[in-house]
PDB file of N, CA and C in Angstrom:
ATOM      1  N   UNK A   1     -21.840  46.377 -49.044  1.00  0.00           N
ATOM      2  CA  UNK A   1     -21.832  44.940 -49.234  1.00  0.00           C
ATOM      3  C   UNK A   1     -23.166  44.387 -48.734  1.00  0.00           C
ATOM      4  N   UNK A   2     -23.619  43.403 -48.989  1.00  0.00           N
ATOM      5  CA  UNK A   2     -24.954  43.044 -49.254  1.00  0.00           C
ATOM      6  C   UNK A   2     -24.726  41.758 -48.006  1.00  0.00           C
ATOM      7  N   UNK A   3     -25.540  41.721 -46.877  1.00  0.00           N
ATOM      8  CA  UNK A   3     -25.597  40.787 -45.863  1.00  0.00           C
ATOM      9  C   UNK A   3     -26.628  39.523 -46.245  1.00  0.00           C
ATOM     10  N   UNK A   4     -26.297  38.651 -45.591  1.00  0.00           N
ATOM     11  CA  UNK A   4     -26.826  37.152 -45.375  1.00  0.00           C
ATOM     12  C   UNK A   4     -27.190  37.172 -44.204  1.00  0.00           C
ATOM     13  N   UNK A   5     -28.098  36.291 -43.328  1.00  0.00           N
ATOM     14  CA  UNK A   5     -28.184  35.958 -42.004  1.00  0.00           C
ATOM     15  C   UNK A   5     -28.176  33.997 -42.802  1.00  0.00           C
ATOM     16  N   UNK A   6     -27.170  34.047 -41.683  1.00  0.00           N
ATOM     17  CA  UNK A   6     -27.260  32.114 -41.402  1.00  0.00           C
ATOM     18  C   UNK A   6     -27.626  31.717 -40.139  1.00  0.00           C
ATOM     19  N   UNK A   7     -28.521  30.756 -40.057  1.00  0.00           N
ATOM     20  CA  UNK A   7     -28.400  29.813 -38.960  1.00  0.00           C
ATOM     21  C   UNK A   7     -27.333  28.780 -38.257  1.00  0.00           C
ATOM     22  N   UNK A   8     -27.024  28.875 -36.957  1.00  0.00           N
ATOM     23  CA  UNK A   8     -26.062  28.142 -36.595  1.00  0.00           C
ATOM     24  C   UNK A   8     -26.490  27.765 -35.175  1.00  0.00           C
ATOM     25  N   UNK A   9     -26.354  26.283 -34.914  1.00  0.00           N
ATOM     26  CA  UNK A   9     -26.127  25.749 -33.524  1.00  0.00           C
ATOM     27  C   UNK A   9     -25.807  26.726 -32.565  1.00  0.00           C
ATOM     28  N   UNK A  10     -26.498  26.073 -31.095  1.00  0.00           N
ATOM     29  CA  UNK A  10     -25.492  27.176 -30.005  1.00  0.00           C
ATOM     30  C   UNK A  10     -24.175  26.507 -30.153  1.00  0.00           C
ATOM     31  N   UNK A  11     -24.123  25.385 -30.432  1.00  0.00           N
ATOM     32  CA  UNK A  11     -22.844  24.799 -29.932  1.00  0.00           C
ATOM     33  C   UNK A  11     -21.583  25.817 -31.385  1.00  0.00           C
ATOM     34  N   UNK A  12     -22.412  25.917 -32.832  1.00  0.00           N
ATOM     35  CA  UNK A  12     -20.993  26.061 -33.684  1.00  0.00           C
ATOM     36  C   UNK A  12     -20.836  27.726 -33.354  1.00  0.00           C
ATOM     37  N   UNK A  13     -22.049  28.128 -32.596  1.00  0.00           N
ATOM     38  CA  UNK A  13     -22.235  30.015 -32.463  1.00  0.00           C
ATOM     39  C   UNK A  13     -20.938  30.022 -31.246  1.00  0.00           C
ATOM     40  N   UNK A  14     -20.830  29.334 -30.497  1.00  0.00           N
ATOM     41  CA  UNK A  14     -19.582  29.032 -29.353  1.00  0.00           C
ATOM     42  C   UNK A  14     -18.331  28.883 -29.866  1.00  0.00           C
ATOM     43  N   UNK A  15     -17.869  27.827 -30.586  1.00  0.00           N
ATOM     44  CA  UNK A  15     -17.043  27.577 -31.283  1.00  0.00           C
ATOM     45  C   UNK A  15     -16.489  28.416 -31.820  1.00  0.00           C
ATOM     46  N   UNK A  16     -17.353  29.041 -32.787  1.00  0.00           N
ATOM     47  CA  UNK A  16     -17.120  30.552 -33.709  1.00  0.00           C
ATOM     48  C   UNK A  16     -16.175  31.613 -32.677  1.00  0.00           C
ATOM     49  N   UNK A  17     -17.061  31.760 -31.423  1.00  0.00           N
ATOM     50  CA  UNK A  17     -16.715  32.835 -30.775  1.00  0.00           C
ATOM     51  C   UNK A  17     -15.084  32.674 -30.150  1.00  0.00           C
ATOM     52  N   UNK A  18     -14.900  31.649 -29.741  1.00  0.00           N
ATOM     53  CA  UNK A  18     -14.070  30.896 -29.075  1.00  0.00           C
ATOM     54  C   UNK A  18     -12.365  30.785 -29.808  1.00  0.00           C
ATOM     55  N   UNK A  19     -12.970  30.808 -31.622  1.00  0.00           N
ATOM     56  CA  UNK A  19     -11.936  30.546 -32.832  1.00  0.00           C
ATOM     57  C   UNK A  19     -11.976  32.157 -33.098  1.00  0.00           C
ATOM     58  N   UNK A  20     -12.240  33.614 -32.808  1.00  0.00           N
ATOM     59  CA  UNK A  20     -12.414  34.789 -33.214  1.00  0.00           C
ATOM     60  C   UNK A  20     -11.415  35.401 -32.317  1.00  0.00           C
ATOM     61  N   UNK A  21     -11.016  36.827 -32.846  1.00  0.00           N
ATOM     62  CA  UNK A  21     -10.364  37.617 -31.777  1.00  0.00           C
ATOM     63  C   UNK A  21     -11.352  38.487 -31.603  1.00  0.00           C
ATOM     64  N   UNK A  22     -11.158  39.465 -30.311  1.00  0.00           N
ATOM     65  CA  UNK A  22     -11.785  40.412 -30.090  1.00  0.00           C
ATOM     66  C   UNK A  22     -12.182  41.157 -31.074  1.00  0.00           C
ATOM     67  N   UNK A  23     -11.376  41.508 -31.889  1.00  0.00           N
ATOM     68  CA  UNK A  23     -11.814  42.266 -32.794  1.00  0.00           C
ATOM     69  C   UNK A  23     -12.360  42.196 -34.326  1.00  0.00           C
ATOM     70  N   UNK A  24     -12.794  40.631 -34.264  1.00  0.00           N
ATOM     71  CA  UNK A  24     -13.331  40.182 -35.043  1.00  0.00           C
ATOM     72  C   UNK A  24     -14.748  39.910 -35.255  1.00  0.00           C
ATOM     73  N   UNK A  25     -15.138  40.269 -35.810  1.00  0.00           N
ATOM     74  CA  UNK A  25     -17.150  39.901 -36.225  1.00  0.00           C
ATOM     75  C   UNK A  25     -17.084  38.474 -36.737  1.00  0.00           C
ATOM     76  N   UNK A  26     -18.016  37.785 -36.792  1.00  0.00           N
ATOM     77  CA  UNK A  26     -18.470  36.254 -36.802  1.00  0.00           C
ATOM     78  C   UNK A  26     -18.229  36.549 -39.015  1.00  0.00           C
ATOM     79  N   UNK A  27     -18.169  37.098 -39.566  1.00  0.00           N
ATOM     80  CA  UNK A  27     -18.172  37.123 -41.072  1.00  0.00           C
ATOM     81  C   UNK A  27     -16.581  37.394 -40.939  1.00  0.00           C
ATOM     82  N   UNK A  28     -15.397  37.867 -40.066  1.00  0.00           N
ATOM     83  CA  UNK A  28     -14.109  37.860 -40.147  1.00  0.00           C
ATOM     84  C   UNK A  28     -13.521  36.203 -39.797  1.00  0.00           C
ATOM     85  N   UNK A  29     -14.425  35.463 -39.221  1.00  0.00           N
ATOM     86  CA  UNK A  29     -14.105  34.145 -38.571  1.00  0.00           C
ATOM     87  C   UNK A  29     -14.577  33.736 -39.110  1.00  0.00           C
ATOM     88  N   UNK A  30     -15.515  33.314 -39.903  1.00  0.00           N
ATOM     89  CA  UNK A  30     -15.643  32.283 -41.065  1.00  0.00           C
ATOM     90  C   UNK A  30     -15.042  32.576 -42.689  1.00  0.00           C
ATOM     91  N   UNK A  31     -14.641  33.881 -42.662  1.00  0.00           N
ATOM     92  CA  UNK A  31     -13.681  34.037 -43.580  1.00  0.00           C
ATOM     93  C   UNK A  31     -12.558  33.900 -43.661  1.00  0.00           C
ATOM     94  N   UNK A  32     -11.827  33.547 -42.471  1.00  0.00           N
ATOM     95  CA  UNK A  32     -10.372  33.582 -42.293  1.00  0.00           C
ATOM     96  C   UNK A  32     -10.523  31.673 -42.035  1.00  0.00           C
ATOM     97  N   UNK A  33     -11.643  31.081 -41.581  1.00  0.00           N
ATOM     98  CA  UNK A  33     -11.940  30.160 -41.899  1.00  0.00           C
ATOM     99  C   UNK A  33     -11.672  29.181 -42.946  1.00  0.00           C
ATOM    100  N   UNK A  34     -12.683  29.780 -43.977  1.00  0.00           N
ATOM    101  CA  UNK A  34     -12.426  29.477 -45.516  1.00  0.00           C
ATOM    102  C   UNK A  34     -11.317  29.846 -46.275  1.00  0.00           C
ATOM    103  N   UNK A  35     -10.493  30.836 -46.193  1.00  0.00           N
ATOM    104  CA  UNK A  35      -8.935  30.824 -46.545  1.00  0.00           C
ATOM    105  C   UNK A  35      -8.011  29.932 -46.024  1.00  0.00           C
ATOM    106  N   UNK A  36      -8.466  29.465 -44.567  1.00  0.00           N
ATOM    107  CA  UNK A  36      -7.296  28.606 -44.475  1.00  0.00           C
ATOM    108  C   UNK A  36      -7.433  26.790 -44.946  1.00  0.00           C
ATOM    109  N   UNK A  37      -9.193  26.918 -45.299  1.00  0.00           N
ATOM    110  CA  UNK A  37      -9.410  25.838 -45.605  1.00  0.00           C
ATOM    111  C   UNK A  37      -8.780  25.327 -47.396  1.00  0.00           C
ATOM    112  N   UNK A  38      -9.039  26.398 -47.399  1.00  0.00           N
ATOM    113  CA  UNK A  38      -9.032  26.995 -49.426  1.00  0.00           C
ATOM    114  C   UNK A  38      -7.322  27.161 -49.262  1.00  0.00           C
ATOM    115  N   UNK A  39      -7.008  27.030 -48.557  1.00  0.00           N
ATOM    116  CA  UNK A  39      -5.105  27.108 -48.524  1.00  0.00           C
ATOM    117  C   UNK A  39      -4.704  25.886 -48.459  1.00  0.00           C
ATOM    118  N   UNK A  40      -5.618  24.967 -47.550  1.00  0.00           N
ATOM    119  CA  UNK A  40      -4.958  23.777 -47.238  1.00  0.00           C
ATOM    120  C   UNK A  40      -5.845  22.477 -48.245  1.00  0.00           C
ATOM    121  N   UNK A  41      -6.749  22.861 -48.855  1.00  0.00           N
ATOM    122  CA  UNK A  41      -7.422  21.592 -49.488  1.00  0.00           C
ATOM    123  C   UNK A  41      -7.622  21.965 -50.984  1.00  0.00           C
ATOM    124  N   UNK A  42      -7.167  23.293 -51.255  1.00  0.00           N
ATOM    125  CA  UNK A  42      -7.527  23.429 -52.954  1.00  0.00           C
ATOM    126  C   UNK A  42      -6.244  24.246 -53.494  1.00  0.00           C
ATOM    127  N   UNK A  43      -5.706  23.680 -52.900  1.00  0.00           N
ATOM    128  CA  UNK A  43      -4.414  24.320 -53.759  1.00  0.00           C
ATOM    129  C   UNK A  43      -4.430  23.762 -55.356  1.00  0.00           C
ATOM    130  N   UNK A  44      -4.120  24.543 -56.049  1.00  0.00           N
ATOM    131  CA  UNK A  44      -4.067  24.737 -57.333  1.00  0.00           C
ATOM    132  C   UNK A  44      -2.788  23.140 -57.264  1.00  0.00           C
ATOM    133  N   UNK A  45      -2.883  22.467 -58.758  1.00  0.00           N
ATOM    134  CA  UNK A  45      -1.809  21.754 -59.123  1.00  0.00           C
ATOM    135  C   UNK A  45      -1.249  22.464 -60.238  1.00  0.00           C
ATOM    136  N   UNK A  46      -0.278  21.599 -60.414  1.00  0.00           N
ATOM    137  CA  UNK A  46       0.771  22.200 -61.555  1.00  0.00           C
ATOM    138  C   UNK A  46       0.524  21.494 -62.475  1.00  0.00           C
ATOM    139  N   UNK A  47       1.021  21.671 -63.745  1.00  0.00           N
ATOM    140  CA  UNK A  47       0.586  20.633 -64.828  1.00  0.00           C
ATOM    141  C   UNK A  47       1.197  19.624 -64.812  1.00  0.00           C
ATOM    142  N   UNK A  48       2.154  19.454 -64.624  1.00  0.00           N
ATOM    143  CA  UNK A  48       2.858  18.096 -63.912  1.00  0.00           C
ATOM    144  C   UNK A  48       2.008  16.953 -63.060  1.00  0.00           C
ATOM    145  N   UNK A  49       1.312  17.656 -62.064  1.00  0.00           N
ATOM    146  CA  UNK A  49       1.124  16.743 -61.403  1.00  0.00           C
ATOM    147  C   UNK A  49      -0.525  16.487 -61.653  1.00  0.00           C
ATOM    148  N   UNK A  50      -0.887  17.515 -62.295  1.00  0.00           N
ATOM    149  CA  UNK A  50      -2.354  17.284 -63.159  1.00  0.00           C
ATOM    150  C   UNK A  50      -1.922  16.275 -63.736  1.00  0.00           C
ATOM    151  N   UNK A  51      -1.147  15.812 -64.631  1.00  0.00           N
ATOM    152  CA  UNK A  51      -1.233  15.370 -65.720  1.00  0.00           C
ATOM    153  C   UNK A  51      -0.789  13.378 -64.645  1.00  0.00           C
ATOM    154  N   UNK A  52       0.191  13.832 -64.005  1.00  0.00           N
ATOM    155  CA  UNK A  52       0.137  12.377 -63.219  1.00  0.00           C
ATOM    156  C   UNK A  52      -0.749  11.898 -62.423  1.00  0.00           C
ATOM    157  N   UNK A  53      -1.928  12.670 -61.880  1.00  0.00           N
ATOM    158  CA  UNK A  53      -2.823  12.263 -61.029  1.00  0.00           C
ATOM    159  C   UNK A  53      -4.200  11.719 -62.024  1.00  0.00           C
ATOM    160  N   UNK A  54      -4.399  12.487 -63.424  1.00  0.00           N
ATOM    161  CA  UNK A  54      -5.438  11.999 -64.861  1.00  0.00           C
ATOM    162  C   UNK A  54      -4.272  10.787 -64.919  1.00  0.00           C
ATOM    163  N   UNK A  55      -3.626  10.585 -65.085  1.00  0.00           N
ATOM    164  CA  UNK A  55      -3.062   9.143 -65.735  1.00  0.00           C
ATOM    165  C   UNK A  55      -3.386   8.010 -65.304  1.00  0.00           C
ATOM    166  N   UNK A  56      -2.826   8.413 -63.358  1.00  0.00           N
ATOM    167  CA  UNK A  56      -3.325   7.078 -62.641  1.00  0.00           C
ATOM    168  C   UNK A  56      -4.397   7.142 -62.480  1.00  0.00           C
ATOM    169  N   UNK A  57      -5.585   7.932 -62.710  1.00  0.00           N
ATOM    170  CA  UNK A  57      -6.939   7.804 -63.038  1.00  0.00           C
ATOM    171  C   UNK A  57      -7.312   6.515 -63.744  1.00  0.00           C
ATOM    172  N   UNK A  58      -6.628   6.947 -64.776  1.00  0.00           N
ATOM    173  CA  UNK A  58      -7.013   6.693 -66.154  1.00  0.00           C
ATOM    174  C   UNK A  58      -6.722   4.839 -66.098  1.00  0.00           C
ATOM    175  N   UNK A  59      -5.662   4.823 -65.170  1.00  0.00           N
ATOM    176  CA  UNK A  59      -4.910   3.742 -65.061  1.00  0.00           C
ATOM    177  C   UNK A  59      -6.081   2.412 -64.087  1.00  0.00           C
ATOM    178  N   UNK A  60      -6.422   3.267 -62.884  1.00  0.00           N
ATOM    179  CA  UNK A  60      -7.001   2.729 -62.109  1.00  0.00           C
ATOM    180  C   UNK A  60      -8.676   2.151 -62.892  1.00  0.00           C
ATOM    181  N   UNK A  61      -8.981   3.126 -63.685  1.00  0.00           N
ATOM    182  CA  UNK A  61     -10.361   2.793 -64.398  1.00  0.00           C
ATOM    183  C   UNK A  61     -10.490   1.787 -65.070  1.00  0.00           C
ATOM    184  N   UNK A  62      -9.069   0.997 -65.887  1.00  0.00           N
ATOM    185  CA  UNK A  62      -8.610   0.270 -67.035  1.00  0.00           C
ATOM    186  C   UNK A  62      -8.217  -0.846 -65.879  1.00  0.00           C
ATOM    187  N   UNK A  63      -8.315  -1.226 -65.190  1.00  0.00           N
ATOM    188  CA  UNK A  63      -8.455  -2.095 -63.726  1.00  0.00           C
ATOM    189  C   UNK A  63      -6.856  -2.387 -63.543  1.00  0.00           C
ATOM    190  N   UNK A  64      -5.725  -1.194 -63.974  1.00  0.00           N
ATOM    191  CA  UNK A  64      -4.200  -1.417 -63.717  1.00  0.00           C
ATOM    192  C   UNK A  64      -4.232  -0.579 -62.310  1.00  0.00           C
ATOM    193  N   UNK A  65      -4.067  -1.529 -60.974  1.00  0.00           N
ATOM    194  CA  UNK A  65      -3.771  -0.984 -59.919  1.00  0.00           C
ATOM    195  C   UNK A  65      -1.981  -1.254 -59.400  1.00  0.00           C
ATOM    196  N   UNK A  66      -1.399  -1.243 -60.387  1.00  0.00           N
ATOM    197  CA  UNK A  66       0.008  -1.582 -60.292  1.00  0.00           C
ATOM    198  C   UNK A  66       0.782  -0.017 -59.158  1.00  0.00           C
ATOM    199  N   UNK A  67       1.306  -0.366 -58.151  1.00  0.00           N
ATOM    200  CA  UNK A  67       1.949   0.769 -57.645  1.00  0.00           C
ATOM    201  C   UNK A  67       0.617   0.981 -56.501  1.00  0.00           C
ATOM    202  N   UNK A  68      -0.084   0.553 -56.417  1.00  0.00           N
ATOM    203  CA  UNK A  68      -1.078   0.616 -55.030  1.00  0.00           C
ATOM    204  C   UNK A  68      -1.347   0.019 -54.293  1.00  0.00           C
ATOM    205  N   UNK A  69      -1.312   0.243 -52.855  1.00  0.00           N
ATOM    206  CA  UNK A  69      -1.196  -0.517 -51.796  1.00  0.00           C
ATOM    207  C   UNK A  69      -3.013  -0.634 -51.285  1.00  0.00           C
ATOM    208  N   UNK A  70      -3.139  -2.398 -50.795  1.00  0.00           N
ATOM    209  CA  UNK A  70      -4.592  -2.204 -50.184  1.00  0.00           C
ATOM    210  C   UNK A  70      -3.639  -1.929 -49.001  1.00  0.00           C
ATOM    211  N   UNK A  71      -5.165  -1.187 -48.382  1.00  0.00           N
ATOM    212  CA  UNK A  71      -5.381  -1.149 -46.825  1.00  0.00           C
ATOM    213  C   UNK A  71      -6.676  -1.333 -46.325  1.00  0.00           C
ATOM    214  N   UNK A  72      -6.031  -2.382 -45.168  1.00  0.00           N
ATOM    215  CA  UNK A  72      -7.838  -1.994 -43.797  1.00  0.00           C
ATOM    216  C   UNK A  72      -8.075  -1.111 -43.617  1.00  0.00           C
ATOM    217  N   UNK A  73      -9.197  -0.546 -43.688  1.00  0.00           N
ATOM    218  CA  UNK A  73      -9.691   0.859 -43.534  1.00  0.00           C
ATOM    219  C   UNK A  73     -10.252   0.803 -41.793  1.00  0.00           C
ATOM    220  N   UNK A  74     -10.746  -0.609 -41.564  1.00  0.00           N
ATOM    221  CA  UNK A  74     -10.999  -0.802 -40.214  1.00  0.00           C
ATOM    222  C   UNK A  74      -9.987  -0.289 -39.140  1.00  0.00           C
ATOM    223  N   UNK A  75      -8.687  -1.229 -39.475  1.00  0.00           N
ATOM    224  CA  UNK A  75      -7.509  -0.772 -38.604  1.00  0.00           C
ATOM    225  C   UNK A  75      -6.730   0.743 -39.015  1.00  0.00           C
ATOM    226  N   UNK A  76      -7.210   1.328 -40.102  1.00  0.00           N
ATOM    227  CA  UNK A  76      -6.504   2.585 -40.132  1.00  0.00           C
ATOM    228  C   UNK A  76      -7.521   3.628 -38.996  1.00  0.00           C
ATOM    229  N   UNK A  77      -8.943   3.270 -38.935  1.00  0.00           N
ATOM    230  CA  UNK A  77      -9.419   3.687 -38.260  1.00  0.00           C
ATOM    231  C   UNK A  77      -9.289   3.631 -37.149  1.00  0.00           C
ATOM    232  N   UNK A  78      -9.312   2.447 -36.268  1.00  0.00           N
ATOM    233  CA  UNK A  78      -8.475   2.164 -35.251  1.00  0.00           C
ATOM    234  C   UNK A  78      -7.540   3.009 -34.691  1.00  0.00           C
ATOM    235  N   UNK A  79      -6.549   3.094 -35.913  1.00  0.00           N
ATOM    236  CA  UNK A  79      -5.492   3.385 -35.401  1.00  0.00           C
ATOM    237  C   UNK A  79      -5.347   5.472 -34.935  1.00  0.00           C
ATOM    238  N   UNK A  80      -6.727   5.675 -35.707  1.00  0.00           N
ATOM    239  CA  UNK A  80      -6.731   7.276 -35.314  1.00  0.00           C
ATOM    240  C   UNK A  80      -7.596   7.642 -34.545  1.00  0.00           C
ATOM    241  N   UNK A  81      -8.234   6.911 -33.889  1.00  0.00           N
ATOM    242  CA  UNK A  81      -9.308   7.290 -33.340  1.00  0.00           C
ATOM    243  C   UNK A  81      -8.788   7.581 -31.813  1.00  0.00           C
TER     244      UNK A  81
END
């Protein structure tokens, strides 16, 4: 397999070490990394819900915001910080 060298902060080279097990190399921890990221933010849709998320697209572009709530983005911030 064909290596890379990356640059990284002391602070994310810590982090790394800190998120690893012993028996892990810094390319096992940013790979187990990216699977769990790629598990939790790109999950595949179904055609179902492809097809309802292009609609209210489609909906929102055509200036029909029917079924959407505003929010303060100020106080949502607020409220997580």
């Amino acid at each position: 397999m064909a290596m890379k060298t990356i640059r990284v902060s002391e602070e994310i080279h810590t982090k790394l070490s800190h998120l690893g097990l012993k028996s892990e190399t810094y390319n096992d921890i940013i790979g187990r990394l990216i699977s769990a990221y790629e598990e939790e933010y790109l999950e595949d849709f179904t055609d179902e819900q492809a097809a309802y998320y292009n609609e209210r697209i489609r909906q929102f572009e055509n200036g029909n915001y029917e079924g959407t709530v505003e929010i303060d983005v100020d106080a949502l911030r607020k409220k997580y910080e």
